[in-house]
N, C-alpha and C. Protein backbone atom coordinates (compact mmCIF):
# COMPACT_ATOMS: atom_id res chain seq x y z
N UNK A 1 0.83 -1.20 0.00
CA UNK A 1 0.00 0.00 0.00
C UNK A 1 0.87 1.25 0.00
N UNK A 2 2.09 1.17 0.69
CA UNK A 2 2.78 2.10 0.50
C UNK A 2 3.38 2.71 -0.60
N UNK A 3 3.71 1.47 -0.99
CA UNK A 3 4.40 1.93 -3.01
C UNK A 3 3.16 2.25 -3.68
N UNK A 4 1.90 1.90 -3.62
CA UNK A 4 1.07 2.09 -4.23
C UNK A 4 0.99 3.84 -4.41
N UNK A 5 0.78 4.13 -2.87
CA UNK A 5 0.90 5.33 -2.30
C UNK A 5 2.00 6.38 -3.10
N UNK A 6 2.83 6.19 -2.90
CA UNK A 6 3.85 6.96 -3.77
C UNK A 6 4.64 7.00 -5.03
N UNK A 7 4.08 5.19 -5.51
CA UNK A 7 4.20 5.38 -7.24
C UNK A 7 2.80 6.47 -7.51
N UNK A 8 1.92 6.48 -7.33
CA UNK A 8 0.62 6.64 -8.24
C UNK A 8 -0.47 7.51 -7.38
N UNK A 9 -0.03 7.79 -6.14
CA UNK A 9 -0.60 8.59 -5.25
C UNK A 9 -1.58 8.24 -4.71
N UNK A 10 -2.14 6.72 -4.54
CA UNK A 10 -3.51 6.06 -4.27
C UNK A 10 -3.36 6.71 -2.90
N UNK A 11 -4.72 7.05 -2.40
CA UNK A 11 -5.20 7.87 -0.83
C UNK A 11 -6.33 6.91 -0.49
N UNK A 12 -6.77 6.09 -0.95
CA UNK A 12 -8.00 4.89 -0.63
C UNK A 12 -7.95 3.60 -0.60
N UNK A 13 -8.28 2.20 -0.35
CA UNK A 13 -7.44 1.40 -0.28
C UNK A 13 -9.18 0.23 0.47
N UNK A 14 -9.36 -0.53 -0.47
CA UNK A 14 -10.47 -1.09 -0.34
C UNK A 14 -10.46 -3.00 -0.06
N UNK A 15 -10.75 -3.15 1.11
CA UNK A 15 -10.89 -4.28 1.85
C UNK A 15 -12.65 -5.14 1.29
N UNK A 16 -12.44 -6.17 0.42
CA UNK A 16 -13.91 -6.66 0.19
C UNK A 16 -14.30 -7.48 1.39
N UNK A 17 -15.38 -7.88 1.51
CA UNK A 17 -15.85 -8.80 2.26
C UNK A 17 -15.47 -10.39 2.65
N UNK A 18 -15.27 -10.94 1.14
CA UNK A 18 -14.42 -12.37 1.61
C UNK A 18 -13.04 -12.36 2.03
N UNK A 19 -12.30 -11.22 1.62
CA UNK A 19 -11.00 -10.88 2.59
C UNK A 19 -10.92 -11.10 4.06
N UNK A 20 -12.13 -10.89 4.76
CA UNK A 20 -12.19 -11.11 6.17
C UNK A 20 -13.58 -11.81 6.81
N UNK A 21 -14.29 -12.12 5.51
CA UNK A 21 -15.43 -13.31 6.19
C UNK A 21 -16.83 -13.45 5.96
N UNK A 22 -17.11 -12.81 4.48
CA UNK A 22 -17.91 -13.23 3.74
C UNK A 22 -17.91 -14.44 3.12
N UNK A 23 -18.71 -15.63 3.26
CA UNK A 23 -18.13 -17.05 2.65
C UNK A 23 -17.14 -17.38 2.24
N UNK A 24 -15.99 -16.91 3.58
CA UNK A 24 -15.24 -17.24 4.38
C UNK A 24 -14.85 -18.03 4.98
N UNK A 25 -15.19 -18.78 5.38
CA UNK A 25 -14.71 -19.87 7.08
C UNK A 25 -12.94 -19.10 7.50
N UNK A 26 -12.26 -19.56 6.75
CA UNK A 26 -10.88 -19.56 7.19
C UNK A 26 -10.89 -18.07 7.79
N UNK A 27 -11.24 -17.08 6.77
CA UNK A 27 -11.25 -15.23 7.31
C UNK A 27 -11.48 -15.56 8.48
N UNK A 28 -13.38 -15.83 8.97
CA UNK A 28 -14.03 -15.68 10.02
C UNK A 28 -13.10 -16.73 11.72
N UNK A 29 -12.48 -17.51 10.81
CA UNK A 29 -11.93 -18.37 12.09
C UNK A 29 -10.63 -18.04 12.77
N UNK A 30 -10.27 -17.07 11.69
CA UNK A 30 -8.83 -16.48 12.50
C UNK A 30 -8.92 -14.81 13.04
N UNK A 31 -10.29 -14.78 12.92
CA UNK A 31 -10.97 -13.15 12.82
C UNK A 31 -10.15 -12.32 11.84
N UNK A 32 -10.02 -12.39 10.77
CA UNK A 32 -9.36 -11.62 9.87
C UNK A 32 -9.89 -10.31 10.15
N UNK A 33 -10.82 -9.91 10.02
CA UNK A 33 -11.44 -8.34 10.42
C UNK A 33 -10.72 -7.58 10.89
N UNK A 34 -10.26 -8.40 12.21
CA UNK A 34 -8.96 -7.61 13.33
C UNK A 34 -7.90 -7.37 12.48
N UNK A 35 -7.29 -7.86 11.99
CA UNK A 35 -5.98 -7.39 10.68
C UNK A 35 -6.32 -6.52 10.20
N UNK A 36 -7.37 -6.39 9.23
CA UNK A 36 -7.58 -5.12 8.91
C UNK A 36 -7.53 -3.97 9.62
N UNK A 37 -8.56 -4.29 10.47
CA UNK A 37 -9.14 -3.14 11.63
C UNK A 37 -7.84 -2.33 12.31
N UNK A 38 -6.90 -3.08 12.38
CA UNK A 38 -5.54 -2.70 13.03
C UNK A 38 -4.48 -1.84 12.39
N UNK A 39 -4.53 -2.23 10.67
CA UNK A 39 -3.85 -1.62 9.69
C UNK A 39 -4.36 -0.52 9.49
N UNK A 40 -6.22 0.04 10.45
CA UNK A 40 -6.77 1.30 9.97
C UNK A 40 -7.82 0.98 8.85
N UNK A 41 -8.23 0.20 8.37
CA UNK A 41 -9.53 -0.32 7.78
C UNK A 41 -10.74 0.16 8.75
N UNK A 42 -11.91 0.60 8.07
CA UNK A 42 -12.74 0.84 8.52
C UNK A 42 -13.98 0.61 7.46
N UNK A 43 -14.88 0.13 8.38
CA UNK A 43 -16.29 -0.78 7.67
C UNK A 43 -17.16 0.51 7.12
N UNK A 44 -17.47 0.76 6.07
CA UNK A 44 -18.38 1.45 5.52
C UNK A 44 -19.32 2.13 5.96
N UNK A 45 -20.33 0.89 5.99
CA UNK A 45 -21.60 0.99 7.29
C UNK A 45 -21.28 1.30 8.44
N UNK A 46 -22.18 2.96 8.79
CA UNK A 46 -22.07 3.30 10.31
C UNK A 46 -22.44 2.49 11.11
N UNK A 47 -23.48 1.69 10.62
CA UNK A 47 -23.92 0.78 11.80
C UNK A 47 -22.59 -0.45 12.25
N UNK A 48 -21.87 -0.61 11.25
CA UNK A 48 -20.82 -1.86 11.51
C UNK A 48 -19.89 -1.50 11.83
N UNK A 49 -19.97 -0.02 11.64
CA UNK A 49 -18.40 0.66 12.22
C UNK A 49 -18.65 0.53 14.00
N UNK A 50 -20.44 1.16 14.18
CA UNK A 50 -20.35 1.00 15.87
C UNK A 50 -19.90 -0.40 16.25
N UNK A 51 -20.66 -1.32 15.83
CA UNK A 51 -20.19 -2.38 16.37
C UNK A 51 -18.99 -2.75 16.54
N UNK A 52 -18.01 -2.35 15.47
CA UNK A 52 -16.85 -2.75 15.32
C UNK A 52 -15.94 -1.68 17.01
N UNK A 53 -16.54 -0.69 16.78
CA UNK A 53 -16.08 0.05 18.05
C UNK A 53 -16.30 -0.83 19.54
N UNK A 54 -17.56 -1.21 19.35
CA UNK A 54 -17.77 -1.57 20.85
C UNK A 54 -16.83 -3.36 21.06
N UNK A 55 -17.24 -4.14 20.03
CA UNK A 55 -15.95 -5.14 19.90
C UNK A 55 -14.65 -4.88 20.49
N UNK A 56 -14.34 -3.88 19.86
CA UNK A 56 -12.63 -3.63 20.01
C UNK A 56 -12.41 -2.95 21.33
N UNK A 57 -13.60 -2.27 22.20
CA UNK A 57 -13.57 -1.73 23.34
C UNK A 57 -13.61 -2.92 24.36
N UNK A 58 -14.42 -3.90 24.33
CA UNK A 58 -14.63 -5.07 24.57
C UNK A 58 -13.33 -5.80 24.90
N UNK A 59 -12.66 -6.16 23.76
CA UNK A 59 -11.01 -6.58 23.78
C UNK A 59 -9.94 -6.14 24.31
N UNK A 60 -10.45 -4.86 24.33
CA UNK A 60 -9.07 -3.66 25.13
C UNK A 60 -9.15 -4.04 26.18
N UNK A 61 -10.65 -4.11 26.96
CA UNK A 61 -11.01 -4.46 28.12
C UNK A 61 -10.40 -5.71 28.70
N UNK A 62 -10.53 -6.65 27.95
CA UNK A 62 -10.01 -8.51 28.20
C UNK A 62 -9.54 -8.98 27.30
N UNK A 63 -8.34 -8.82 28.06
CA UNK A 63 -7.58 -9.88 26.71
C UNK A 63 -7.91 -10.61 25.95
N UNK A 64 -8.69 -11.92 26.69
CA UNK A 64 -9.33 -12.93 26.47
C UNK A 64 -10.84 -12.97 25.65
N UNK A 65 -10.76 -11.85 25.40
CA UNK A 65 -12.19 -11.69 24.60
C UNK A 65 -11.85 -11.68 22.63
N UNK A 66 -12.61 -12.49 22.51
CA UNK A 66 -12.82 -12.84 20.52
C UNK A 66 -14.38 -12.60 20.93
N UNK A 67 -14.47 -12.09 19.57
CA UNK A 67 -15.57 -12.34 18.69
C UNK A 67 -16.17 -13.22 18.72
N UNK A 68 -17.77 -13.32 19.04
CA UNK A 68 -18.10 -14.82 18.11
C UNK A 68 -17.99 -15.06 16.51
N UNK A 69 -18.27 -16.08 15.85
CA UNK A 69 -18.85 -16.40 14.47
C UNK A 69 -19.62 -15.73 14.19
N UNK A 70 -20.76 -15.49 14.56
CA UNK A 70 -21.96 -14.76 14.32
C UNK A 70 -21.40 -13.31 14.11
N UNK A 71 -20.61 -12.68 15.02
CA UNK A 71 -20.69 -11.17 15.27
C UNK A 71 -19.64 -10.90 13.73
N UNK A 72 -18.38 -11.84 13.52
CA UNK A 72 -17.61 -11.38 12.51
C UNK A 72 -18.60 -11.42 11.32
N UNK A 73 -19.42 -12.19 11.26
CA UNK A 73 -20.15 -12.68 9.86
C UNK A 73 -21.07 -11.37 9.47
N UNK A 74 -21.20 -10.30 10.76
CA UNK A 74 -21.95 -9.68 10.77
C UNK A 74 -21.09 -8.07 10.50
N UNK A 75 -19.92 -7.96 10.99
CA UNK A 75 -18.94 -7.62 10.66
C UNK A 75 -18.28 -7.35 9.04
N UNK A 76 -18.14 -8.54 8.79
CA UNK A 76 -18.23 -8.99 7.42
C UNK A 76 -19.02 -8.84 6.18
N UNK A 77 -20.11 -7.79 6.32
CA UNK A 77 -20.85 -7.64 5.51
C UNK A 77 -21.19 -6.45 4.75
N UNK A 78 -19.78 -5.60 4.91
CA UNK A 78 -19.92 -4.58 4.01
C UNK A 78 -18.11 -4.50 3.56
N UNK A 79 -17.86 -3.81 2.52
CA UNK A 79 -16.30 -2.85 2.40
C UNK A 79 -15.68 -2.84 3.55
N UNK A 80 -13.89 -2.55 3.45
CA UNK A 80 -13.44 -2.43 4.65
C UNK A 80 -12.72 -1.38 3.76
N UNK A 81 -12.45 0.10 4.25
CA UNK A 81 -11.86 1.06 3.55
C UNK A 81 -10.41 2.03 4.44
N UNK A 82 -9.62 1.60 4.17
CA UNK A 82 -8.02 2.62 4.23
C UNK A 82 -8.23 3.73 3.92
N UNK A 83 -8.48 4.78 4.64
CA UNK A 83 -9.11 6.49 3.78
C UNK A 83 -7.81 6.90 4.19
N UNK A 84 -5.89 7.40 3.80
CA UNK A 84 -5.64 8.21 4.38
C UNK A 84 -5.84 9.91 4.54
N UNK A 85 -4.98 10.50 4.95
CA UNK A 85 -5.09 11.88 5.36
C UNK A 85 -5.34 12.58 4.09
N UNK A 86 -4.61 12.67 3.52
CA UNK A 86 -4.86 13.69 2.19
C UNK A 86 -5.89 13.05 1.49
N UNK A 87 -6.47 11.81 1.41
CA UNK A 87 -7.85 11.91 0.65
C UNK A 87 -8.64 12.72 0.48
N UNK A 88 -9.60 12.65 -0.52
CA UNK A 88 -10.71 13.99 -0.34
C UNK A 88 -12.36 13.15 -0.58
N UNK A 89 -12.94 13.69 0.00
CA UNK A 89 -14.23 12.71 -0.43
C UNK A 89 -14.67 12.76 -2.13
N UNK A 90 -14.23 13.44 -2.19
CA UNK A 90 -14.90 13.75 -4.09
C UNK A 90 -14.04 13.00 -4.90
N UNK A 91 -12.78 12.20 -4.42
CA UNK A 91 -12.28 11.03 -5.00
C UNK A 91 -12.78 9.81 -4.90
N UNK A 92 -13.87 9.72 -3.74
CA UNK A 92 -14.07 8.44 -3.88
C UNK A 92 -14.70 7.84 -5.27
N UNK A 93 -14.89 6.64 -5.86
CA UNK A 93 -15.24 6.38 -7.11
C UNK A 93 -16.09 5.01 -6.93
N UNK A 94 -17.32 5.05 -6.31
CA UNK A 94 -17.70 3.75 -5.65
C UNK A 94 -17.49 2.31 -6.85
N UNK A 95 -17.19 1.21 -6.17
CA UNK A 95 -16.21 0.17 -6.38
C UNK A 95 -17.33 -0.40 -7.73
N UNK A 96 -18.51 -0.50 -7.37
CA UNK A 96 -19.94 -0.88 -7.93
C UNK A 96 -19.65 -0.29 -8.75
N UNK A 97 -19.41 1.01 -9.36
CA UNK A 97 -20.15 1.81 -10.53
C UNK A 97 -19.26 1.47 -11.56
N UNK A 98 -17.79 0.35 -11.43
CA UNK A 98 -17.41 -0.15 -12.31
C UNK A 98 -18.02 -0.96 -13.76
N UNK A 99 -18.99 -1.76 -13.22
CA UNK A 99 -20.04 -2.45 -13.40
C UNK A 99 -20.91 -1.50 -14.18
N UNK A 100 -21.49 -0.80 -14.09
CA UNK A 100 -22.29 0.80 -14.46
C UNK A 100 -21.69 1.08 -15.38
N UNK A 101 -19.93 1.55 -15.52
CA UNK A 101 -19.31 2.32 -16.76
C UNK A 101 -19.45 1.44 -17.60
N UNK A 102 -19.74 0.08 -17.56
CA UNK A 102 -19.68 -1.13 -18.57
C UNK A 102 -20.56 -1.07 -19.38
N UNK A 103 -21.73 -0.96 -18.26
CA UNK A 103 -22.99 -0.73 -19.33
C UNK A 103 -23.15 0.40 -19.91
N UNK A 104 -22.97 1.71 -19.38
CA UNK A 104 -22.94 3.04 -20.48
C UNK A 104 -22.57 2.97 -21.35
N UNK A 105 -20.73 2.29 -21.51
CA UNK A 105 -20.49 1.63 -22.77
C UNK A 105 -21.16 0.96 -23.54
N UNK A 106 -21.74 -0.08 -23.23
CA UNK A 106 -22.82 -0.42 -23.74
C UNK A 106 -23.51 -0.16 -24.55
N UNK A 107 -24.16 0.49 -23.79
CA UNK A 107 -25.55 1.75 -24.14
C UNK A 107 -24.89 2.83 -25.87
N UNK A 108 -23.88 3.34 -25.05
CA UNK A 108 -23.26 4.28 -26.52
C UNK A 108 -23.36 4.01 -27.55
N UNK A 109 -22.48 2.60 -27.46
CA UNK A 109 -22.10 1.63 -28.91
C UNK A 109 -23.51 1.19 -29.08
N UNK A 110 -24.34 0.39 -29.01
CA UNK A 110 -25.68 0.32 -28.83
C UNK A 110 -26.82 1.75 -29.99
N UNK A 111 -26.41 2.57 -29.17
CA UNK A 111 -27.02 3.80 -29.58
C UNK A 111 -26.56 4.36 -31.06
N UNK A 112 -25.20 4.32 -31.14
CA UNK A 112 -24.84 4.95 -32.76
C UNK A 112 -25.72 3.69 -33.84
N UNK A 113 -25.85 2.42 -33.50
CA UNK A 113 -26.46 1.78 -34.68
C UNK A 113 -25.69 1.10 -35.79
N UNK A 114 -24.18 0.89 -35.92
CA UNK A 114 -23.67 0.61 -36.83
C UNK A 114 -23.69 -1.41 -37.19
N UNK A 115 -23.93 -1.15 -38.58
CA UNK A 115 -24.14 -2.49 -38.67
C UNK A 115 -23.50 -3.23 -37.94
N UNK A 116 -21.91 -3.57 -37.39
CA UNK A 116 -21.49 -4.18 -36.45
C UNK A 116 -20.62 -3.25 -35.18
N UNK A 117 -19.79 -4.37 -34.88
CA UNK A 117 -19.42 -3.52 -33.28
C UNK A 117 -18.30 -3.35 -34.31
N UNK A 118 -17.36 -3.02 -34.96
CA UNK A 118 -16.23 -2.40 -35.54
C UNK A 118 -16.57 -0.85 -35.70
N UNK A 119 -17.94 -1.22 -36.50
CA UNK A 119 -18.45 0.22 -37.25
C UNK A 119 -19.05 1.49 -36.23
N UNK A 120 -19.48 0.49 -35.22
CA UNK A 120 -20.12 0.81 -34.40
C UNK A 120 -18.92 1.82 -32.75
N UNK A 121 -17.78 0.91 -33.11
CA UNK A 121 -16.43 1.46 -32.25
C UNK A 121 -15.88 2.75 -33.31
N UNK A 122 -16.07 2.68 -34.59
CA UNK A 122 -15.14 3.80 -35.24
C UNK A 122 -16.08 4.99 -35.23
N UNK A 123 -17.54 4.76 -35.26
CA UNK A 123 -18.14 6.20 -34.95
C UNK A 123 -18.02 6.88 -33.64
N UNK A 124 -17.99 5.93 -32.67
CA UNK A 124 -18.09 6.11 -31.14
C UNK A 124 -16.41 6.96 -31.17
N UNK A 125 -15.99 6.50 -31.68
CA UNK A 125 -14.21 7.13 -31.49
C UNK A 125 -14.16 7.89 -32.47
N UNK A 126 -14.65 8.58 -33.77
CA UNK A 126 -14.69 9.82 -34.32
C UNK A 126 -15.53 10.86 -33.76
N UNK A 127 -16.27 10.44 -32.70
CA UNK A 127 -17.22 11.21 -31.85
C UNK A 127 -16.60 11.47 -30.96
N UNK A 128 -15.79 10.84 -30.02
CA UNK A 128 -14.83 11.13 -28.54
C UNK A 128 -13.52 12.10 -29.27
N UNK A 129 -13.46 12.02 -30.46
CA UNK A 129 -12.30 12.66 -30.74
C UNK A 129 -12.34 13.75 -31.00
N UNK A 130 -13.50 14.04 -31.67
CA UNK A 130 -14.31 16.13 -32.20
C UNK A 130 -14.31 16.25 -30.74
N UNK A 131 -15.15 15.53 -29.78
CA UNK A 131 -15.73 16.47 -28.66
C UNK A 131 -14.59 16.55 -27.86
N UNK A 132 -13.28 15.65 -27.85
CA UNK A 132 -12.38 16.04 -27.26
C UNK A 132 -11.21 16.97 -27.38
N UNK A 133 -11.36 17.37 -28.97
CA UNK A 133 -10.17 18.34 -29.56
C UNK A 133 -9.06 17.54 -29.75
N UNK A 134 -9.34 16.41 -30.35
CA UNK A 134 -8.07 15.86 -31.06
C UNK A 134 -8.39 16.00 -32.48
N UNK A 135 -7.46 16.57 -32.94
CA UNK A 135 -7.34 16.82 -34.39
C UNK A 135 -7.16 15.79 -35.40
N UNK A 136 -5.98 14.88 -35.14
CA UNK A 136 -5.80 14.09 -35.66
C UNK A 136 -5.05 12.83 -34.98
N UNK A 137 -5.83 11.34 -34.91
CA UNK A 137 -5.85 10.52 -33.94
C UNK A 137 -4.59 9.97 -34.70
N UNK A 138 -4.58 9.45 -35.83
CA UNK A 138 -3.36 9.00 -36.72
C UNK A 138 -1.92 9.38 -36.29
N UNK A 139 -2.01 10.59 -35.87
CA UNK A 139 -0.73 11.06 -35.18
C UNK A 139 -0.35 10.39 -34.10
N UNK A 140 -1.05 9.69 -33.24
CA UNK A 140 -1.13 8.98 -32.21
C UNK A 140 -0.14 7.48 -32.23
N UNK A 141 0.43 6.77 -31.82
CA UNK A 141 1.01 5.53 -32.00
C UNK A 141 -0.22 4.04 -31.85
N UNK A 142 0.18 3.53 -32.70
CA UNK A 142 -1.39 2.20 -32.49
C UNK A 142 -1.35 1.72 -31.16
N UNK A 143 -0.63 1.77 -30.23
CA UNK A 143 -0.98 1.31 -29.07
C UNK A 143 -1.63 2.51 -27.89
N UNK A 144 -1.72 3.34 -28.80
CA UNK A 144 -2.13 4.91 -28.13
C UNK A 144 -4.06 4.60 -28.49
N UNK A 145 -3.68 4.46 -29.73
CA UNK A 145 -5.01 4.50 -30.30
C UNK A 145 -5.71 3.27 -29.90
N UNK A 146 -5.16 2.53 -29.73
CA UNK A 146 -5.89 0.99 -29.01
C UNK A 146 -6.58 1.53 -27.78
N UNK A 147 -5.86 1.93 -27.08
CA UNK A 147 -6.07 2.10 -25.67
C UNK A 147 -7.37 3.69 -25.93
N UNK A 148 -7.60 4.44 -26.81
CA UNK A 148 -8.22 5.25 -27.02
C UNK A 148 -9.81 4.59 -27.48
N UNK A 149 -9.29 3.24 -28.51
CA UNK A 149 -11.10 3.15 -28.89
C UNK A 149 -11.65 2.19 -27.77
N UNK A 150 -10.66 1.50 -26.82
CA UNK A 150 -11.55 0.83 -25.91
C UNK A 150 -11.89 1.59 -24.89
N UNK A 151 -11.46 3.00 -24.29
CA UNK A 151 -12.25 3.86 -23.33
C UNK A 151 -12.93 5.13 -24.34
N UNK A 152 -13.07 5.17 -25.18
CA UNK A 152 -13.98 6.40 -26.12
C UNK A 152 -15.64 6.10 -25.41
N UNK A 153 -16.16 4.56 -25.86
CA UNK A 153 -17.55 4.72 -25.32
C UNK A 153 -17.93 4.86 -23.80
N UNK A 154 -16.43 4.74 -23.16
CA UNK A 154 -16.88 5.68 -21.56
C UNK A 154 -17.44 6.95 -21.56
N UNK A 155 -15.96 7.36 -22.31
CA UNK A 155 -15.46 8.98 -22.29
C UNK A 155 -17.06 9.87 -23.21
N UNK A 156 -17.57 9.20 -23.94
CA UNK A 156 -18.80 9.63 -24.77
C UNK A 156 -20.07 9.72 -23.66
N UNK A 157 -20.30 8.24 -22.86
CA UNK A 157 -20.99 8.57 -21.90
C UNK A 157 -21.04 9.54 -20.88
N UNK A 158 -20.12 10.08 -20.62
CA UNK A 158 -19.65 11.71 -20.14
C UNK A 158 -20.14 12.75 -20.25
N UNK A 159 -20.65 13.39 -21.66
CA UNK A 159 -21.10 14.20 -22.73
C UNK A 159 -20.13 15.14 -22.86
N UNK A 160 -18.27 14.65 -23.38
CA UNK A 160 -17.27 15.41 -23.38
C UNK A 160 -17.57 17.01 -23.91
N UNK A 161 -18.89 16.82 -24.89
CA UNK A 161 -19.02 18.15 -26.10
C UNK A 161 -19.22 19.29 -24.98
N UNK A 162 -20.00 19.00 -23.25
CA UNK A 162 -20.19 20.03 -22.54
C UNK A 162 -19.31 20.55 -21.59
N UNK A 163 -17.87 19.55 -22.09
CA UNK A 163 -16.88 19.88 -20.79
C UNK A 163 -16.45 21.45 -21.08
N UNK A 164 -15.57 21.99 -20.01
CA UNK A 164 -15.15 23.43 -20.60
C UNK A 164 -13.80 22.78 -21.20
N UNK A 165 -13.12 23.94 -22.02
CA UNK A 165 -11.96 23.59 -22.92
C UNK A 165 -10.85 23.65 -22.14
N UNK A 166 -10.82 23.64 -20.74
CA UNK A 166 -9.50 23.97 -19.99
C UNK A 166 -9.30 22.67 -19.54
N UNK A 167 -10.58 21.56 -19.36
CA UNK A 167 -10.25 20.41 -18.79
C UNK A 167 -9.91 19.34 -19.66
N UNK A 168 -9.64 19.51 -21.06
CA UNK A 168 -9.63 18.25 -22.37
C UNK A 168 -8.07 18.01 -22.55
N UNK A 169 -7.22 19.60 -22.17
CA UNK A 169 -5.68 18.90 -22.37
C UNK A 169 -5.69 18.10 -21.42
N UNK A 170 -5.99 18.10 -20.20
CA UNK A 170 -5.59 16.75 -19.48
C UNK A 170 -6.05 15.21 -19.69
N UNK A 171 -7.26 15.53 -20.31
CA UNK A 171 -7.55 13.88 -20.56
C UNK A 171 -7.04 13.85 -21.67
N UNK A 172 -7.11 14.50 -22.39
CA UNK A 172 -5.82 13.89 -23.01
C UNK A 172 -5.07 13.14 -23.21
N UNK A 173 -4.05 14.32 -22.43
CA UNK A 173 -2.70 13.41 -22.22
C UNK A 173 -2.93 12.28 -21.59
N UNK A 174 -3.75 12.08 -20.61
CA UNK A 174 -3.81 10.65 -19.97
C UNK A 174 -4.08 9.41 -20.78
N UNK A 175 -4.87 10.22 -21.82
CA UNK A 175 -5.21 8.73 -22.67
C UNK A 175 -4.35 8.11 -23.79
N UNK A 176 -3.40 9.70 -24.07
CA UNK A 176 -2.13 9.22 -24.73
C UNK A 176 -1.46 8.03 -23.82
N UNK A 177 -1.15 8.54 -22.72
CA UNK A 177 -0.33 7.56 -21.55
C UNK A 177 -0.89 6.25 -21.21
N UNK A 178 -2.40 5.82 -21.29
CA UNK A 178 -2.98 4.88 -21.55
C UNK A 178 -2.21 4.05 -22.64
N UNK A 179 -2.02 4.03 -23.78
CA UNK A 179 -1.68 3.30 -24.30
C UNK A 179 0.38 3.69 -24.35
N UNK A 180 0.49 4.13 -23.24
CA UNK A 180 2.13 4.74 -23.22
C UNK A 180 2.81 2.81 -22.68
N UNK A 181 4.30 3.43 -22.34
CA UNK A 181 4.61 2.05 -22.01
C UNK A 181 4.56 1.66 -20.44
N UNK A 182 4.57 3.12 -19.94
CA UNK A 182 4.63 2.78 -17.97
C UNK A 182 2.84 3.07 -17.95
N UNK A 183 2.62 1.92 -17.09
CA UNK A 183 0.93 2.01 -16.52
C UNK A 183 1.62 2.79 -15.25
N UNK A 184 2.27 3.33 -14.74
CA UNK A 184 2.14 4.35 -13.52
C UNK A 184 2.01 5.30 -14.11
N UNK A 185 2.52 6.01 -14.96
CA UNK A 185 2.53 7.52 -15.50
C UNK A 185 0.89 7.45 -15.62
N UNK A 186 -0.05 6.94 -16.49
CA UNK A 186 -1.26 6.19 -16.60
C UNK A 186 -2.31 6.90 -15.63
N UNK A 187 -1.99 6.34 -14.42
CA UNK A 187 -2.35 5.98 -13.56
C UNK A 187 -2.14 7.13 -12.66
N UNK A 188 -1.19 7.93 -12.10
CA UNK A 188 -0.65 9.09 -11.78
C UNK A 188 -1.74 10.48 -12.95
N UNK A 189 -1.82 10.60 -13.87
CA UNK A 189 -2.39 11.22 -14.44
C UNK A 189 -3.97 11.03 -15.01
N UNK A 190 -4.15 10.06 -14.65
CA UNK A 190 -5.83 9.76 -14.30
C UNK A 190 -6.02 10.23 -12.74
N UNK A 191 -4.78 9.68 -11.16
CA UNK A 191 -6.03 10.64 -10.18
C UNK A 191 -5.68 12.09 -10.20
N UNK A 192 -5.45 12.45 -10.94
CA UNK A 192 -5.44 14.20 -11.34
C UNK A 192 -6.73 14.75 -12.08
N UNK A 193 -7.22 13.57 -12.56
CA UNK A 193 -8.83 14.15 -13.50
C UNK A 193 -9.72 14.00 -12.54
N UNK A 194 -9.69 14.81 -11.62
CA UNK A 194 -11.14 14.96 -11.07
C UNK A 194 -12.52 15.37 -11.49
N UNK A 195 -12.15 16.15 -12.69
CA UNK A 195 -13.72 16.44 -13.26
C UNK A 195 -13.93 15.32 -14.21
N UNK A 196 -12.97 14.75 -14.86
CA UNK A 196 -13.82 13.55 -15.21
C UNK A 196 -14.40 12.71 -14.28
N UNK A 197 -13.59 12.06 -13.67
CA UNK A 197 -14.63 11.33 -12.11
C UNK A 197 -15.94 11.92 -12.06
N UNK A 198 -15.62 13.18 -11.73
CA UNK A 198 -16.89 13.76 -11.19
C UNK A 198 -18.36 13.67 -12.00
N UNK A 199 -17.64 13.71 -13.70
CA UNK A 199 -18.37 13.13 -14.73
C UNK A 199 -19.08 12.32 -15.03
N UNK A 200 -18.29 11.08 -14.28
CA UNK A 200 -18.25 9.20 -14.64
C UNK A 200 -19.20 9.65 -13.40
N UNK A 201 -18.87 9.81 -11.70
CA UNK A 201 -20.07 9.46 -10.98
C UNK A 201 -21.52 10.08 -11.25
N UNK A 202 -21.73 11.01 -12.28
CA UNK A 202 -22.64 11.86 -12.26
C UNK A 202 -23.62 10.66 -13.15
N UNK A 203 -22.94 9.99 -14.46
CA UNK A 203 -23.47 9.32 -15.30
C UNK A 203 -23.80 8.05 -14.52
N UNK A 204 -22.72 7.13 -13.84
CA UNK A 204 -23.00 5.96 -13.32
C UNK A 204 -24.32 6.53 -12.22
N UNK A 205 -24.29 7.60 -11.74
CA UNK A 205 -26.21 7.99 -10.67
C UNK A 205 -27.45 7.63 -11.56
């Protein structure tokens, strides 16, 4: 988490449920929860966060005190989330709406109508490219442009044509770097697009 942290600047850091005891056994029998909980994980749900408080108050209290089965399982039933300090809430990018950008994609390619999905990817990507102010994609290297027509029917679900013109050099460049050779540079210059995020969560609502 740390290199993560300072290759690429990750500030969030997401614990699923079978990690510590969602159809589980092994998680729930060694209380995995507590690992987390210790590294600074924290359960989503306010309601599981109290519990998780009064547990761990519980333990401070007696050594000798675990969890039951029941209480981790119960424990266990939401996200476990690493927020550090410099996070901001308007980064978060809920984990679900991955799932969501899939289908907008979807939906796009879907929507232009082209007899197949080729025809149907080259309109979708002569469309992401006007509304984005790329002039000419050809200039681009084919592994630039690869990496351009498989996120275009995101970037379309967006409605790039209403962004202002101060925020397009940056996606941009990121999507040049998408198909670049380091996935950190990538990656480093995607969490800098906050108004796209802000974009993507507006569409995935």
């Amino acid at each position: 988490m740390r290199v993560y942290h300072h290759l690429v600047g990750c500030t969030r850091f997401i614990a699923n449920p079978f990690q510590f005891g969602a159809g589980n056994s092994e998680a729930l029998r060694t209380g995995a929860y507590w690992f987390y909980y210790r590294l600074g994980f924290r359960s989503v749900s306010s309601a599981i966060r109290n519990l998780a408080v009064r547990e761990h108050g519980r333990m401070r209290r007696n050594r000798g005190y675990r969890s039951s089965i029941s209480t981790l399982q119960r424990l266990a039933s939401c996200d476990m989330h690493l927020t550090l300090p410099a996070a901001r809430a308007r980064e978060y990018f809920d984990e679900d709406w991955f799932e969501t950008t899939s289908m907008l994609a979807t939906q796009v390619l879907g929507a232009v109508e082209g007899d197949t999905r080729a025809e149907s990817e080259s309109k979708v990507v002569k469309r992401a490219s006007k509304e984005l102010g790329i002039r000419n994609l050809d200039k681009w290297s084919k592994p630039e442009q690869d990496a351009f027509r498989k996120l275009a029917p995101v970037l379309v679900a967006t409605e790039p044509s209403s962004w202002p013109a101060s925020e397009k050099p940056l996606i941009r460049k990121t999507l040049r770097a998408k198909g670049g050779i380091l996935e950190s540079r990538y990656a480093r210059l995607l969490s800098r697009n906050e108004f796209l995020f802000s974009k993507l969560r507006a569409a995935c609502r």
